[in-house]
C-alpha atoms as a PDB file:
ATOM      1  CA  UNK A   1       0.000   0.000   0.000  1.00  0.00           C
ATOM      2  CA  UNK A   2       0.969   3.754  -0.907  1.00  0.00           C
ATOM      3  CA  UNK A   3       1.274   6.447   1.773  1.00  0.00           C
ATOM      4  CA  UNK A   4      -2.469   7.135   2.716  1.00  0.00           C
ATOM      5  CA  UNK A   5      -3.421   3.562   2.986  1.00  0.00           C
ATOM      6  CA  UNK A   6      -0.237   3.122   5.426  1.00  0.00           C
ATOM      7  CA  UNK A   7      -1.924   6.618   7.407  1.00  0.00           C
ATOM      8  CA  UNK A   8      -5.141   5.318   7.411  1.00  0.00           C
ATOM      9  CA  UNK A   9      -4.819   1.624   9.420  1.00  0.00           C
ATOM     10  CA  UNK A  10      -2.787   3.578  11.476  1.00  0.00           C
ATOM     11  CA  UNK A  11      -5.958   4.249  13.029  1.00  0.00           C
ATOM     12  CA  UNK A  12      -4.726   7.685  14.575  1.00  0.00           C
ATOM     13  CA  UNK A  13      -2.383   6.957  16.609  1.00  0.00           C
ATOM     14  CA  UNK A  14       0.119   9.399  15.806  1.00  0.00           C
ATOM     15  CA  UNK A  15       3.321   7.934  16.625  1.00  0.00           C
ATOM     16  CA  UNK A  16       2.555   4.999  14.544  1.00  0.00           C
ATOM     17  CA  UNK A  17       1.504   6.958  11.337  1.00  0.00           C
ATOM     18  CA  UNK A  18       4.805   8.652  11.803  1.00  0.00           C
ATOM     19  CA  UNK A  19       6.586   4.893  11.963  1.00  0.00           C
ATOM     20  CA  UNK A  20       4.364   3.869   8.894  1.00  0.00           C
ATOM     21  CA  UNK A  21       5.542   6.879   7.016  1.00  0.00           C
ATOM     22  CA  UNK A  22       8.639   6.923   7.357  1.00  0.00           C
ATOM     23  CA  UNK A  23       9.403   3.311   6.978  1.00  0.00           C
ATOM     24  CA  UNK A  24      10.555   2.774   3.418  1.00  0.00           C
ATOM     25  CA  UNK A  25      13.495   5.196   4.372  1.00  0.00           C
ATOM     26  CA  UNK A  26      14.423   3.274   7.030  1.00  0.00           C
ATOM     27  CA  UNK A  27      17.036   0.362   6.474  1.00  0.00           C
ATOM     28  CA  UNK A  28      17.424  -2.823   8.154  1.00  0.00           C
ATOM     29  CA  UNK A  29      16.921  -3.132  11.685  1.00  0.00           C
ATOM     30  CA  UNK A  30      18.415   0.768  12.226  1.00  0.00           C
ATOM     31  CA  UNK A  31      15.113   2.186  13.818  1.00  0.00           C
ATOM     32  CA  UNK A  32      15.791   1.402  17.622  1.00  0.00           C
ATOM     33  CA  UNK A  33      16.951   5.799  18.277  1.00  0.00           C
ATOM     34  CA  UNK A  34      12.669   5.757  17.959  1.00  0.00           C
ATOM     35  CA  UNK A  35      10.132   5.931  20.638  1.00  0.00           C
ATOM     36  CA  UNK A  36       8.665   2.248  20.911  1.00  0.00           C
ATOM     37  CA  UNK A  37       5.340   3.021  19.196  1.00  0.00           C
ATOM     38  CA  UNK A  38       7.021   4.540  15.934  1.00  0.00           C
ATOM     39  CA  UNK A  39       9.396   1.554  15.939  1.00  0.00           C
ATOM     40  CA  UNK A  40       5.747  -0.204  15.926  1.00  0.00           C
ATOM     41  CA  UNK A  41       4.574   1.958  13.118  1.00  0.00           C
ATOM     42  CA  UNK A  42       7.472   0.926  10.937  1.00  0.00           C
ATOM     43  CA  UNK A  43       7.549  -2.671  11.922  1.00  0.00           C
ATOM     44  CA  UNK A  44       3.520  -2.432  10.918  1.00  0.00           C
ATOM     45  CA  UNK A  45       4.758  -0.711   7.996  1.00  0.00           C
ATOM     46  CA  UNK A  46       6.490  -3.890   7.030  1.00  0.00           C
ATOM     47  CA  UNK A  47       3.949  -6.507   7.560  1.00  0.00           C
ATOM     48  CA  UNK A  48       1.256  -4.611   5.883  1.00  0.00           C
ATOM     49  CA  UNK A  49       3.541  -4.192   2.977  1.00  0.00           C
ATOM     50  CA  UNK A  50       4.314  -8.518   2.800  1.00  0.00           C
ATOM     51  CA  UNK A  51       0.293  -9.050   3.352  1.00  0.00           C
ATOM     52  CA  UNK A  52      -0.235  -6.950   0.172  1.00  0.00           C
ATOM     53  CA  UNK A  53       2.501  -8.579  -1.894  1.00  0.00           C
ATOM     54  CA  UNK A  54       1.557 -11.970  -0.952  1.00  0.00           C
ATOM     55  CA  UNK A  55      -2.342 -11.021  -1.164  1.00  0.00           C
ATOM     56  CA  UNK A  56      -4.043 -12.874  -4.348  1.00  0.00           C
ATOM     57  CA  UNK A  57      -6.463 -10.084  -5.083  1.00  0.00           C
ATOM     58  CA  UNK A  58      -3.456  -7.378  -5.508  1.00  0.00           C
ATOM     59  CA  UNK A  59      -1.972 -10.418  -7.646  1.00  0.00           C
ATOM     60  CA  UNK A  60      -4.676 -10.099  -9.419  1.00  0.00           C
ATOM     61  CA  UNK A  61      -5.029  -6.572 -10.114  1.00  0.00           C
ATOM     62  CA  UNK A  62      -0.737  -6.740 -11.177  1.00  0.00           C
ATOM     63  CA  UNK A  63      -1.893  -9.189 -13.800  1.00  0.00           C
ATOM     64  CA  UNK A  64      -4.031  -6.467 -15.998  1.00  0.00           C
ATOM     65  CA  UNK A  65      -0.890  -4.024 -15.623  1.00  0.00           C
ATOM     66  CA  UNK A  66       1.091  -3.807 -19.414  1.00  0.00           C
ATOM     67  CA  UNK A  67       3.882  -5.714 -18.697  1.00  0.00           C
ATOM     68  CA  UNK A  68       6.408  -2.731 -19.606  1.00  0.00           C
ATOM     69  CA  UNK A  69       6.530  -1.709 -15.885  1.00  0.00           C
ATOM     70  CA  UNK A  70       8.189  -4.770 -14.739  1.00  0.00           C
ATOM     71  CA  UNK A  71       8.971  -5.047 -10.884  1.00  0.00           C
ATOM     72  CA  UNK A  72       7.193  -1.676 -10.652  1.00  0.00           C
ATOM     73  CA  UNK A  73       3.724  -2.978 -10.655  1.00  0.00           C
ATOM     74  CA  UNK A  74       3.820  -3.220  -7.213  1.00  0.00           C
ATOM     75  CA  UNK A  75       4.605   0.456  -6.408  1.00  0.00           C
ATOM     76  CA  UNK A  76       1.846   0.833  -9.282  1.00  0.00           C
ATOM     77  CA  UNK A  77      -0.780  -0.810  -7.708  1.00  0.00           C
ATOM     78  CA  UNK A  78      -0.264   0.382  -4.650  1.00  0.00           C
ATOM     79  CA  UNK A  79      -0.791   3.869  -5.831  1.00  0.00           C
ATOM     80  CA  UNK A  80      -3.717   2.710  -7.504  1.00  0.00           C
ATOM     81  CA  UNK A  81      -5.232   1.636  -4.672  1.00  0.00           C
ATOM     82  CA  UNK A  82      -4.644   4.688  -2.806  1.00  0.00           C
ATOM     83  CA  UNK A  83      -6.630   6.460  -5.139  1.00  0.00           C
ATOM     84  CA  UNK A  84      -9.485   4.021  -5.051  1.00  0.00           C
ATOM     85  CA  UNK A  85      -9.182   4.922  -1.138  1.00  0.00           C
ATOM     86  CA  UNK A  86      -9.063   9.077  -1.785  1.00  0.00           C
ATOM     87  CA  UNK A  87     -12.161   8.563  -3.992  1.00  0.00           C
ATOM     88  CA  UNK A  88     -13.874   6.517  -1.454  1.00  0.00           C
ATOM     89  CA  UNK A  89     -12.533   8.608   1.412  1.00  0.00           C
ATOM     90  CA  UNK A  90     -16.121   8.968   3.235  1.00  0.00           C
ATOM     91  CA  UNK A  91     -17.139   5.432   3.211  1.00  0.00           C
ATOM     92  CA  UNK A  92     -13.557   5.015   5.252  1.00  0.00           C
ATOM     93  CA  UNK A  93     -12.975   7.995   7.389  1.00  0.00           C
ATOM     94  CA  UNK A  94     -15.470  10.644   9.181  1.00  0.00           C
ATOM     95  CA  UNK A  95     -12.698  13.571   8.484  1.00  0.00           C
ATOM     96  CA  UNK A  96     -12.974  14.863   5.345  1.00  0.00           C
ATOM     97  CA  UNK A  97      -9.808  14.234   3.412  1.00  0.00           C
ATOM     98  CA  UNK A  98      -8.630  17.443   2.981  1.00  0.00           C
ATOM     99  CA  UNK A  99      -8.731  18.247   6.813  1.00  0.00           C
ATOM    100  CA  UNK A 100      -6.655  14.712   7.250  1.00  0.00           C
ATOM    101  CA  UNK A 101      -4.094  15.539   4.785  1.00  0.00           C
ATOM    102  CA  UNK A 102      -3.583  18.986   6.291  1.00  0.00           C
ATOM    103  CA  UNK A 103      -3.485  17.427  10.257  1.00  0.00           C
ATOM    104  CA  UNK A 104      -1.152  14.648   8.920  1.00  0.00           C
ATOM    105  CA  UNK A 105       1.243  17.263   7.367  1.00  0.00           C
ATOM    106  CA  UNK A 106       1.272  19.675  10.724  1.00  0.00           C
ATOM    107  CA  UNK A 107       2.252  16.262  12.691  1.00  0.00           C
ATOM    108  CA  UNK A 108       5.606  15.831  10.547  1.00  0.00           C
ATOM    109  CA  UNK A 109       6.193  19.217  11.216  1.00  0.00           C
ATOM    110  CA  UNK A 110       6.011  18.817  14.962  1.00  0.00           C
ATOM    111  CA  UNK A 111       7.883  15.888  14.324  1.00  0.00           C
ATOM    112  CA  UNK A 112      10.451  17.228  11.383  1.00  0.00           C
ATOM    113  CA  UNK A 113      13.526  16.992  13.471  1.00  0.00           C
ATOM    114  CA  UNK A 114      13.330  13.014  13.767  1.00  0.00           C
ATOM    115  CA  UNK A 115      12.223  12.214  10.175  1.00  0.00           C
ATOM    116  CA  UNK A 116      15.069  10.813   8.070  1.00  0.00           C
ATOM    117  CA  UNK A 117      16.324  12.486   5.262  1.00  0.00           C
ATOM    118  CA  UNK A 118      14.624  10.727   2.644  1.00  0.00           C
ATOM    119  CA  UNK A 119      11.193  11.668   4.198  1.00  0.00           C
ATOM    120  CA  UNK A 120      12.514  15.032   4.583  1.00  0.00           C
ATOM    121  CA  UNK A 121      13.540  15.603   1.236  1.00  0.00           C
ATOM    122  CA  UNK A 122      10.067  14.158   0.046  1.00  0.00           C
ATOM    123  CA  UNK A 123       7.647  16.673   2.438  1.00  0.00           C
ATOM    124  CA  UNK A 124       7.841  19.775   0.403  1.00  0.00           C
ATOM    125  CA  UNK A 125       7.040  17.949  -2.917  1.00  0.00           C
ATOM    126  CA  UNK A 126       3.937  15.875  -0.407  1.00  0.00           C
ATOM    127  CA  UNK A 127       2.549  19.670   0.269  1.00  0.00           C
ATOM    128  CA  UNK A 128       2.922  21.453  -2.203  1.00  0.00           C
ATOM    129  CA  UNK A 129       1.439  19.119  -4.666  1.00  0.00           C
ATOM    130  CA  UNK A 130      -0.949  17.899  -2.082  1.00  0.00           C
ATOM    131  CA  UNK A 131      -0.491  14.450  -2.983  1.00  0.00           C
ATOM    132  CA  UNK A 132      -3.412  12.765  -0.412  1.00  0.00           C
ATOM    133  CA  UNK A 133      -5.591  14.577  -0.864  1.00  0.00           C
ATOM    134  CA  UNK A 134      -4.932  14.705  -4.803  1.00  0.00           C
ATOM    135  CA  UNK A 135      -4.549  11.395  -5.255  1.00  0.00           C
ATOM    136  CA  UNK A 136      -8.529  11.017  -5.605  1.00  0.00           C
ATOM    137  CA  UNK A 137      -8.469  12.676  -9.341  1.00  0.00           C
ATOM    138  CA  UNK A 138      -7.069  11.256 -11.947  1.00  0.00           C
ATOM    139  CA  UNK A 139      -5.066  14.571 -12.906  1.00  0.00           C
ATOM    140  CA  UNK A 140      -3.560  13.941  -9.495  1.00  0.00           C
ATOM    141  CA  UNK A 141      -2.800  10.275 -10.031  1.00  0.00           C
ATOM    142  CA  UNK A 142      -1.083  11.661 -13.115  1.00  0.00           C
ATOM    143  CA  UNK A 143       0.829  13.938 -11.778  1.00  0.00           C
ATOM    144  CA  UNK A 144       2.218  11.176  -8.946  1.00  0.00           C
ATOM    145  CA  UNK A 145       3.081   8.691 -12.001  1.00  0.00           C
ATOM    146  CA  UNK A 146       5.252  11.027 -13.378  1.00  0.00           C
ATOM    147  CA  UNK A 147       6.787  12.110 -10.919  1.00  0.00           C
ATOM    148  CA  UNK A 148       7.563   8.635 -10.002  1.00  0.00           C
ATOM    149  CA  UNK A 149       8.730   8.010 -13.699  1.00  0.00           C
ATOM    150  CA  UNK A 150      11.066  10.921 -13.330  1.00  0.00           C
ATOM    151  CA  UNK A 151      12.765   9.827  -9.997  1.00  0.00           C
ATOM    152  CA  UNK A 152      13.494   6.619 -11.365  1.00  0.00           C
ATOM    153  CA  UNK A 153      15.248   8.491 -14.501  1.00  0.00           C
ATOM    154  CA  UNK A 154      12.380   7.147 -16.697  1.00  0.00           C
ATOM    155  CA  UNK A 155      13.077   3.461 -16.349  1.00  0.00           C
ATOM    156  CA  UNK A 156       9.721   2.170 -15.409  1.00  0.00           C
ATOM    157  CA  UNK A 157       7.598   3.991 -17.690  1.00  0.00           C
ATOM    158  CA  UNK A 158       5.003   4.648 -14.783  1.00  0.00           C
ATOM    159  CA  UNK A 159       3.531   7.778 -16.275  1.00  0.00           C
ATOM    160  CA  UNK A 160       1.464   5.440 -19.023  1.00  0.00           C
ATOM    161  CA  UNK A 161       0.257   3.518 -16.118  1.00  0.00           C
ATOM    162  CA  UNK A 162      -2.886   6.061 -16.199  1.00  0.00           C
ATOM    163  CA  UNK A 163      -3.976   4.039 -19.590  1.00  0.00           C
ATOM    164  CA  UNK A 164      -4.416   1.024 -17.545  1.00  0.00           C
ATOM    165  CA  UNK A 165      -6.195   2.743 -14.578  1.00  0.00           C
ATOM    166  CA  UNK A 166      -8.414   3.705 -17.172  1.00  0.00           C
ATOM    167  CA  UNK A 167      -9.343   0.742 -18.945  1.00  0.00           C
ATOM    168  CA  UNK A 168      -9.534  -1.368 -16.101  1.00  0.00           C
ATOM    169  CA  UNK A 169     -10.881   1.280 -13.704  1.00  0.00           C
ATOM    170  CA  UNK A 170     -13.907  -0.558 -12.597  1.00  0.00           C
ATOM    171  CA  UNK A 171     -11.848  -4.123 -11.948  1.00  0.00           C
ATOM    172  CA  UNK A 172      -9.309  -2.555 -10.019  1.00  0.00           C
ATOM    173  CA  UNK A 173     -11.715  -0.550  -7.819  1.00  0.00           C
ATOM    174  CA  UNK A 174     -13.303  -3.654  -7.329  1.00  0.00           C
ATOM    175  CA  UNK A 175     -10.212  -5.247  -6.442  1.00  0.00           C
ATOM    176  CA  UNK A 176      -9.527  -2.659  -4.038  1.00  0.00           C
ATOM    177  CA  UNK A 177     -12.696  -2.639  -2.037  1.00  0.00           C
ATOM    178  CA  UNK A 178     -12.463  -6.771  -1.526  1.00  0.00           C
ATOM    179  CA  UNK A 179      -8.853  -6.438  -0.894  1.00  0.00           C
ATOM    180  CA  UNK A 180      -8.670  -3.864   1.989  1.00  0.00           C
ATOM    181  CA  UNK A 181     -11.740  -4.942   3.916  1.00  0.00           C
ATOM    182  CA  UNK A 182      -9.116  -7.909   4.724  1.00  0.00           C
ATOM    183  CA  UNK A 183      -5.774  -5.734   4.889  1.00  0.00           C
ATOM    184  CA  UNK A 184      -8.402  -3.665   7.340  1.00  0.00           C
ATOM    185  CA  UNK A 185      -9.042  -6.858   9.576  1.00  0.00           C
ATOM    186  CA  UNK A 186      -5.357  -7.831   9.135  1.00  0.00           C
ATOM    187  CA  UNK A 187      -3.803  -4.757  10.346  1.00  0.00           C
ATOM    188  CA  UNK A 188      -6.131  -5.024  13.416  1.00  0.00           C
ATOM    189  CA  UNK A 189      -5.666  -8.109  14.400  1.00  0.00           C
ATOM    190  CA  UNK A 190      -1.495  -7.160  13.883  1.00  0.00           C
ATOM    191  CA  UNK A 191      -1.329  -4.123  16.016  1.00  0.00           C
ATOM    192  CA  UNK A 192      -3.177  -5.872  19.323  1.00  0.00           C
ATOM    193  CA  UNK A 193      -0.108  -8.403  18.434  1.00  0.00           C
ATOM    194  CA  UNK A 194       3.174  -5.672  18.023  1.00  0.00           C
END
């Protein structure tokens, strides 16, 4: 899953969104500096992230992606699905979207001077572009894709990933909605555990 689903089954705890967001910039075992419950968001971070990849719905929605994108139908998907969650924001979430994007970007500024590099390299671009609360519209989804395609120096052709989104829109909204009523359950059921 992309950033907002990873924010999202944080259920609101805030130390833990800031674990699950920061995660993919964190290597290895190197997070024990961290309070315990942002060393849990990251660790959550993690399993959510082998649930999806194992997960035979999200296998499923890979499967209609052009096979030009090679190992990045993952990080393809995942964005996908993150719109499918922006879209359907309400049915999720009592605070409006743009109010959760705007709280969640105030809390990495309280928090700015433990966020690794990468993430603080990344939060300008997040803002200014507004990219959870964007990533509803397919103009937004666009503008994510390539940007993706451009940090990885146009290698994995992500930007014509919007031609798939739109011919299989229905299928992989479908695929979304079955999939994370059981990454929902899953995540629950992991947190009581961490």
């Amino acid at each position: 899953m992309n950033f907002l689903a990873h924010l999202y089954l944080s259920k609101d705890n805030q130390k833990i969104m800031i674990g699950n967001f920061i995660a993919d910039a964190i290597k290895g075992n190197n997070y024990s500096h961290f309070t315990p419950e942002i060393q849990k968001g990251i660790i959550l971070h993690r399993h959510i992230d082998t649930y999806t990849d194992q997960h035979p719905i999200v296998r499923q929605s890979k499967r209609r992606l052009h096979k030009r994108y090679g190992h990045y139908t993952g990080v393809i998907i995942d964005l996908f699905y993150d719109h499918f969650l922006a879209k359907n924001w309400s049915d999720y979430c009592k605070t409006p979207l743009d109010i959760y994007s705007k709280i969640f970007y105030s809390l990495l500024h309280e928090h700015y001077d433990i966020l690794p590099d990468k993430t603080k390299q990344m939060l300008p671009y997040l803002e200014q572009y507004n990219w959870l609360y964007n990533y509803q519209f397919l103009d937004g989804m666009q503008q994510v894709l390539e940007g993706m395609n451009r940090r990885t120096k146009m290698k994995s052709q992500m930007h014509l990933s919007i031609k798939d989104l739109k011919e299989h829109y229905q299928d992989f909204e479908d695929d979304f909605a079955l999939f994370f009523k059981d990454l929902i359950t899953f995540t629950k059921n992991k947190t009581i555990i961490l």
